[in-house]
Protein backbone atom coordinates (compact mmCIF):
# COMPACT_ATOMS: atom_id res chain seq x y z
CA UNK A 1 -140.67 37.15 102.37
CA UNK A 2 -140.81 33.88 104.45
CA UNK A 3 -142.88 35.35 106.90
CA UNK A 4 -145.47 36.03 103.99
CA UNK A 5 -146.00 32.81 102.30
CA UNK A 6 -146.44 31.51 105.58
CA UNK A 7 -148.94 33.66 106.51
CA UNK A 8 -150.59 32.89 102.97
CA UNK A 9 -150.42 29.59 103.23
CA UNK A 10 -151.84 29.75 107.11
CA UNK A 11 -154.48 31.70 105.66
CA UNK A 12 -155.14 29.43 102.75
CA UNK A 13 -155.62 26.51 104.69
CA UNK A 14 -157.94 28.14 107.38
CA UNK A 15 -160.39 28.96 104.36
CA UNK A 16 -160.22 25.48 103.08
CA UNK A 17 -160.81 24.07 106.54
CA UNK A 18 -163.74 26.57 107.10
CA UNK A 19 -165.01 25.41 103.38
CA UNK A 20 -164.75 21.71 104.19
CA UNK A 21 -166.40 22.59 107.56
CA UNK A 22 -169.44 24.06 105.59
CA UNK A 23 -169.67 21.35 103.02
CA UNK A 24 -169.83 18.47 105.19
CA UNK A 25 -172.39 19.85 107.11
CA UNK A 26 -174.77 20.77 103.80
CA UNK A 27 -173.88 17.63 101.72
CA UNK A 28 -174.28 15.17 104.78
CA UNK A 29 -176.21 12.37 104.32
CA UNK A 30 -178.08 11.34 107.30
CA UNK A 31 -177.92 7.91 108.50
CA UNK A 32 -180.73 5.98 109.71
CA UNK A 33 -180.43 5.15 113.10
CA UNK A 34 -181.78 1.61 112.74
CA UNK A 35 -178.61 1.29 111.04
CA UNK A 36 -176.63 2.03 114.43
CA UNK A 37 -178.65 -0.84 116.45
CA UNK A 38 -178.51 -3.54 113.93
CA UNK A 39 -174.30 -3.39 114.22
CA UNK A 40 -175.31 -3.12 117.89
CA UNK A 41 -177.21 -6.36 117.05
CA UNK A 42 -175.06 -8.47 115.42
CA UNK A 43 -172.34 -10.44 116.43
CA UNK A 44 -169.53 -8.23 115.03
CA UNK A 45 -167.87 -11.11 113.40
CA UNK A 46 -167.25 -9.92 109.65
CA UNK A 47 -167.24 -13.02 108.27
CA UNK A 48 -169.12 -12.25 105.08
CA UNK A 49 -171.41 -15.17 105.69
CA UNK A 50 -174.50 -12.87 105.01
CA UNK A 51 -173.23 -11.94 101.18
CA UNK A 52 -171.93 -8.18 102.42
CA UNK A 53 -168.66 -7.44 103.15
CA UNK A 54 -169.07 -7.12 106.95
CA UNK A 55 -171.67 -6.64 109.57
CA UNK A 56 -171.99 -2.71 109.00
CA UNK A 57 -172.64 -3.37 105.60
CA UNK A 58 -174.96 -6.37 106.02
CA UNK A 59 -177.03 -3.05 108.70
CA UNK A 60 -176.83 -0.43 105.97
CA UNK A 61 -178.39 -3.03 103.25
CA UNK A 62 -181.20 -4.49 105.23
CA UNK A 63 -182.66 -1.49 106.40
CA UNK A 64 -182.48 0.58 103.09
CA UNK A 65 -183.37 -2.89 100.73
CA UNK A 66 -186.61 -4.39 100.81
CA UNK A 67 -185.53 -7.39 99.53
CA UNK A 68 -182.75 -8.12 101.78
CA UNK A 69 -183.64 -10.58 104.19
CA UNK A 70 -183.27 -10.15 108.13
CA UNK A 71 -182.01 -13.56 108.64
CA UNK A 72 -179.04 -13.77 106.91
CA UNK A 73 -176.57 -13.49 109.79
CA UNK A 74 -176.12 -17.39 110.35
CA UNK A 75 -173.12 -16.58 113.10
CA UNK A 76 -176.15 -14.67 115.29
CA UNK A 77 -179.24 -17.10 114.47
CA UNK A 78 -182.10 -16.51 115.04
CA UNK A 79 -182.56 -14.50 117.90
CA UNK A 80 -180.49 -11.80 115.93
CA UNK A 81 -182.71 -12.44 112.75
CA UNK A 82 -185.47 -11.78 115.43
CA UNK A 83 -184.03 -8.63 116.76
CA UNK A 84 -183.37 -7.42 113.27
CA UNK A 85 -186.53 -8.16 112.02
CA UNK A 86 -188.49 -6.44 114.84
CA UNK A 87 -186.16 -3.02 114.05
CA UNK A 88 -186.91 -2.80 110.30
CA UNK A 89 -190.28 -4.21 110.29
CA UNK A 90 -189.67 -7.64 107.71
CA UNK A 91 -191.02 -10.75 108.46
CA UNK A 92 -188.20 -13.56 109.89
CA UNK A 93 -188.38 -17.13 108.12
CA UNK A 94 -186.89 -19.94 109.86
CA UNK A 95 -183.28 -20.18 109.32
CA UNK A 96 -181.66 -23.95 108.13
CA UNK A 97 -179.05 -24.27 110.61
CA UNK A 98 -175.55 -24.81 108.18
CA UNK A 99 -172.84 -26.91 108.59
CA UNK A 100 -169.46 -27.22 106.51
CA UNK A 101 -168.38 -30.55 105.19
CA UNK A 102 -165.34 -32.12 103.46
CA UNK A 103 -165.92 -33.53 100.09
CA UNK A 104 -162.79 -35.18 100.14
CA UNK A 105 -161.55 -38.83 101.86
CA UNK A 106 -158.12 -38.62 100.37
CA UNK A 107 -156.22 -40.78 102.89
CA UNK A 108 -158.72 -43.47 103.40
CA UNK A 109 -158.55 -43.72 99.20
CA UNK A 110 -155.02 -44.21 99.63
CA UNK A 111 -154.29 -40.98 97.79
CA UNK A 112 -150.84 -40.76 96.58
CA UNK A 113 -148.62 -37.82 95.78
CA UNK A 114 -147.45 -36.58 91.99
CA UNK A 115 -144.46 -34.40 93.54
CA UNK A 116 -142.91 -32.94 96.72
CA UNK A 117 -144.38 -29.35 97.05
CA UNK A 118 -141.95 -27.05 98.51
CA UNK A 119 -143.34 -23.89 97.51
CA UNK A 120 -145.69 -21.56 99.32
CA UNK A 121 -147.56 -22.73 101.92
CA UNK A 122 -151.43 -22.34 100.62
CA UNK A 123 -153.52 -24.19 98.85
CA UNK A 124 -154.21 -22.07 96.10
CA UNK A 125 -150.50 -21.60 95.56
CA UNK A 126 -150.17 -25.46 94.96
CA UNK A 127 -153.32 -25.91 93.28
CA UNK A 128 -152.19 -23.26 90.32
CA UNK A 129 -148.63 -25.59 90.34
CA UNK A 130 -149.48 -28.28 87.94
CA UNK A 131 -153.17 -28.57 89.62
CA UNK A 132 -151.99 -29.33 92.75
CA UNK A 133 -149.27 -32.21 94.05
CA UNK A 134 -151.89 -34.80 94.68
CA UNK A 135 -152.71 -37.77 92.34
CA UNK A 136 -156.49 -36.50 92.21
CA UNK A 137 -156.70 -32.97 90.90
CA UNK A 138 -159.82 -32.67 93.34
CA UNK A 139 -158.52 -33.71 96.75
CA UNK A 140 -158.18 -31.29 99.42
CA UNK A 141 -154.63 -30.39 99.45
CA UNK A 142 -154.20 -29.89 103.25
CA UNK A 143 -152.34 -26.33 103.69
CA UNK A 144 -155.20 -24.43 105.48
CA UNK A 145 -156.29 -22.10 103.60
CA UNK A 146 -159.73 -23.24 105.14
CA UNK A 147 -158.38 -22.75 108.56
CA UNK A 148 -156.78 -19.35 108.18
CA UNK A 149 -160.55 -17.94 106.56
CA UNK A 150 -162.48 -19.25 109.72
CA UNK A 151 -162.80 -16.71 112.43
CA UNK A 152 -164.40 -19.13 114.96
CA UNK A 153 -161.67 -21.64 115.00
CA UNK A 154 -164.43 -24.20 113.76
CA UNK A 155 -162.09 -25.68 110.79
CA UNK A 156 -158.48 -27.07 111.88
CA UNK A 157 -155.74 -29.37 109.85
CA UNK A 158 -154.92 -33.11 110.68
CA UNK A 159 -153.30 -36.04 108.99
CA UNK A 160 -153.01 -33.41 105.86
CA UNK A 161 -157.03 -32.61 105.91
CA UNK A 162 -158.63 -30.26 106.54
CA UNK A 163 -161.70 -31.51 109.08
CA UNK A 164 -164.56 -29.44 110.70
CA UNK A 165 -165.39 -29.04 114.63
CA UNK A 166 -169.15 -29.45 114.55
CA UNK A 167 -169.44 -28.02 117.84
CA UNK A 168 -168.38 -24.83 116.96
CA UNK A 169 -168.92 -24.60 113.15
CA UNK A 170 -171.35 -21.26 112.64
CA UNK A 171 -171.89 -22.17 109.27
CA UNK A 172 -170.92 -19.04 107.88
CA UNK A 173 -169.44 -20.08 104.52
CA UNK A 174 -165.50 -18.15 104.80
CA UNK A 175 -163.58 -21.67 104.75
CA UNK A 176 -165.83 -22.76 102.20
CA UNK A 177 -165.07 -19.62 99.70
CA UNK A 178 -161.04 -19.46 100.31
CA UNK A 179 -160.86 -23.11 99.50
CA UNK A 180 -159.56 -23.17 95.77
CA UNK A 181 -160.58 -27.01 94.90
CA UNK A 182 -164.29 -26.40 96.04
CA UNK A 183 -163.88 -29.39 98.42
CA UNK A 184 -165.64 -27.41 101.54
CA UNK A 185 -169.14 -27.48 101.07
CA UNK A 186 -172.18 -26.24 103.43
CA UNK A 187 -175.08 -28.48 104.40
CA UNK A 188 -178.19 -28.54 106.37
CA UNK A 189 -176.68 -29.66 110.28
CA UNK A 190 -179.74 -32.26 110.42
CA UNK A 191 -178.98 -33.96 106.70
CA UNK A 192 -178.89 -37.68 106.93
CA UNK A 193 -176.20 -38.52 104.03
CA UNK A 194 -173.38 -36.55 102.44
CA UNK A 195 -170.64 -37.09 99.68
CA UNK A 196 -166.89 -37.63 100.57
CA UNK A 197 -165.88 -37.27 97.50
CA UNK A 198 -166.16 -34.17 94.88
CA UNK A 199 -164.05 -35.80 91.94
CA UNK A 200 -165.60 -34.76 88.46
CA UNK A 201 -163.23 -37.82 86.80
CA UNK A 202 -165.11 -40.90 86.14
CA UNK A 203 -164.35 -44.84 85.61
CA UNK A 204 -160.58 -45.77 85.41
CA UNK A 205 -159.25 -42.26 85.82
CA UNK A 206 -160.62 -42.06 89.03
CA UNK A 207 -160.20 -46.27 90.34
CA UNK A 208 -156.47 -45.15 89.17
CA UNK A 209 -155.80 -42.72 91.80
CA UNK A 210 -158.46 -43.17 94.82
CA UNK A 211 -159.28 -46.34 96.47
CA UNK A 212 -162.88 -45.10 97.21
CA UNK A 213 -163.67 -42.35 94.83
CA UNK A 214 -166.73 -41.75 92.67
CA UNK A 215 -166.82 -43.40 89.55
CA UNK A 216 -170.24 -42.10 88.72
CA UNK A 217 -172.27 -44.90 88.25
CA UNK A 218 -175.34 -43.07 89.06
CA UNK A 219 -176.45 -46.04 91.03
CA UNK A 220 -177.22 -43.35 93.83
CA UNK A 221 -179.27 -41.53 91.63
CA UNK A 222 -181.58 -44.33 90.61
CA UNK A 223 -181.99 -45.66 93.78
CA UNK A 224 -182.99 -42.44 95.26
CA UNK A 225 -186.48 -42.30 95.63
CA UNK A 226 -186.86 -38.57 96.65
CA UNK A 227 -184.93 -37.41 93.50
CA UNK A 228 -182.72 -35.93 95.89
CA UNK A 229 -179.55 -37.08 94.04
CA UNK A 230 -178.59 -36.10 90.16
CA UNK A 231 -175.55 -35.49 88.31
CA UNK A 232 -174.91 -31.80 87.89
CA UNK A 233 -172.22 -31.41 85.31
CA UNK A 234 -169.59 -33.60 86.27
CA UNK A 235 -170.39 -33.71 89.95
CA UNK A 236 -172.89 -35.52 92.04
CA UNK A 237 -175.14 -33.82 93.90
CA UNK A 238 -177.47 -34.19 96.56
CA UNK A 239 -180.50 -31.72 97.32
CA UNK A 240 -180.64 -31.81 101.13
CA UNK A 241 -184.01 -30.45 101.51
CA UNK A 242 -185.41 -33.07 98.92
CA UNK A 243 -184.10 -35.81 100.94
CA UNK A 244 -185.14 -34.07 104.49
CA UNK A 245 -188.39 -33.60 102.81
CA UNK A 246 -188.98 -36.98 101.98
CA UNK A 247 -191.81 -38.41 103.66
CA UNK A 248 -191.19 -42.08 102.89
CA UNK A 249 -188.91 -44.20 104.54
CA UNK A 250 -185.97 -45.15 101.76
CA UNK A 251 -183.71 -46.48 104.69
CA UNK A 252 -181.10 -44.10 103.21
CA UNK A 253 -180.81 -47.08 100.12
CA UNK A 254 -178.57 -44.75 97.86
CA UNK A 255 -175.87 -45.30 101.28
CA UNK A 256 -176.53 -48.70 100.79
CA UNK A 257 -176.38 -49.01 97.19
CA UNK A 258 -173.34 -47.28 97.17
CA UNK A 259 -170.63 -49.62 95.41
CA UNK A 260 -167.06 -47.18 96.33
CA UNK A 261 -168.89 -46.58 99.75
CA UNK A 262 -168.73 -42.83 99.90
CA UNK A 263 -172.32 -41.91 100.36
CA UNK A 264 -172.25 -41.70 103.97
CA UNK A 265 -174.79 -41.57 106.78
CA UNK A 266 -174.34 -38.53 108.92
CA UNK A 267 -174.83 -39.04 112.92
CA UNK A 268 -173.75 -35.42 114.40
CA UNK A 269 -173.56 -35.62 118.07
CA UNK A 270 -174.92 -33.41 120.21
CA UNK A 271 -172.83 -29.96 121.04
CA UNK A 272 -170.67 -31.22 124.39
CA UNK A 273 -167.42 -29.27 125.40
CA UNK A 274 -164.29 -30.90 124.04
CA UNK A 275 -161.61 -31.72 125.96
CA UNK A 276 -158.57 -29.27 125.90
CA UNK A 277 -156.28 -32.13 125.59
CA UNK A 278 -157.80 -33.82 122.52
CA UNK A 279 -158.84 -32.79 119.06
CA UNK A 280 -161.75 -31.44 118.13
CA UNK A 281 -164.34 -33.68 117.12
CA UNK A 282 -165.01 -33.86 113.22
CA UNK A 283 -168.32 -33.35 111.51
CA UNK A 284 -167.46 -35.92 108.52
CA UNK A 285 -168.48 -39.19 109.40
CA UNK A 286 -165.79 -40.93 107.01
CA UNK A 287 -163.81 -43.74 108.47
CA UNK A 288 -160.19 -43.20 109.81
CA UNK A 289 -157.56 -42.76 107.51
């Protein structure tokens, strides 16, 4: 009796075997071999910088989508949006070269605390306590989520920041998307100014809690010549490409006119090996806390 239901059931299984056999050869879909060389291509990093949710899918999308663009690997450049153009045939525009940078200058606003966390150790677990433990709801809250997302080690946490390595920043947006207060935001690497400060308070609610937060004057905005700068919601905002654009010389006057001081001129050094023994030096040109 044994012997017979496992025969049966041998049996049974060596039909559905033979069946699955059959099936996978008839319903196979073939796969374009284009497909093959672009992950051959790419860096391999699965960051999800490109939009897709790694660099297989980013191959199967911009071979079989016309309107997905070759050059959106910013971890390969452009020598891979080269390559990749050349194997499906789309034209390669000139990349932007992006950068990540802190919208937040907590300590040298003299930032104080609301509460001791002791909790779990990520931001987003103390931003959904009480919106976060920080005076300013919109400070970056220092736990490293940031850090954790970047595969590159281009992100890392001191004096309870989190601060960017410009010399090794690829620009490919994962620090900027796990960062639950939106402080993390990527720029053009060659933009002369940027905003330390992403508070959407205004007046005394802000003066209240940060030494050199934005009140939102809009005295940026006026001065601006380019139009680069404008309120968007409760935020200021600059267009980078306005400003880079510009073909006047404005002496960067909205950095000037700047009464709390956080409009800030960008210098980034030139990519130079940093010593093992030191930190990594820091994209944000805001002073020292």
């Amino acid at each position: 009796m044994v012997l017979t239901s496992v025969i049966a059931l041998s049996a049974l299984g060596l039909v559905a075997a033979a069946l699955l056999a059959v099936a996978s050869k008839v319903f196979a879909v073939p796969e374009d071999p284009r497909v093959e060389k672009i992950c051959e291509t790419l860096p391999g990093a699965n960051c999800g910088g490109c939009g897709y949710a790694g660099c297989e899918g980013y191959a199967v999308a911009v071979v079989n989508d016309e309107s997905v663009s070759p050059n959106l690997c910013v971890v390969g450049g452009p020598q891979c949006a080269a390559a990749i153009g050349e194997l499906t045939g789309k034209l390669t525009a000139e990349m932007e070269p992006l950068r990540v940078y802190r919208r937040c200058d907590k300590n040298h606003g003299k930032v104080l605390r609301r509460f001791d966390y002791q909790g779990i150790s990520t931001c987003a677990a103390v931003a959904a306590l009480h919106r976060g433990a920080d005076q300013c709801t919109y400070s970056c809250l220092g736990f490293g989520d940031c850090v954790k997302a970047c595969s590159f080690d281009g992100i890392y946490l001191a004096d309870g920041v989190a601060k960017v390595n410009s010399q090794v920043c690829t620009g490919c947006g994962s620090c900027v998307k796990a960062c639950p207060r939106g402080v993390l935001e990527l720029i053009p690497k060659r933009s002369k100014i940027a905003i330390s400060c992403s508070t959407q308070d205004k007046g005394k609610a802000v003066m209240d809690v940060c030494s050199v937060g934005c009140i939102h004057c809009s005295k940026c905005v006026k001065l601006c010549p380019a139009k680069a700068i404008s309120m968007q919601g409760s935020k200021i905002v600059i267009d980078h490409m306005a400003c880079l654009n510009y073909e006047g010389d404005c002496d960067q006057a909205c950095a000037k006119g700047c009464p709390r001081g956080i409009i800030h001129r960008r210098h980034v050094s030139a990519p130079a090996a940093a010593p093992a023994a030191e930190a990594p030096a820091q994209e944000n040109s805001q002073p020292a806390a």
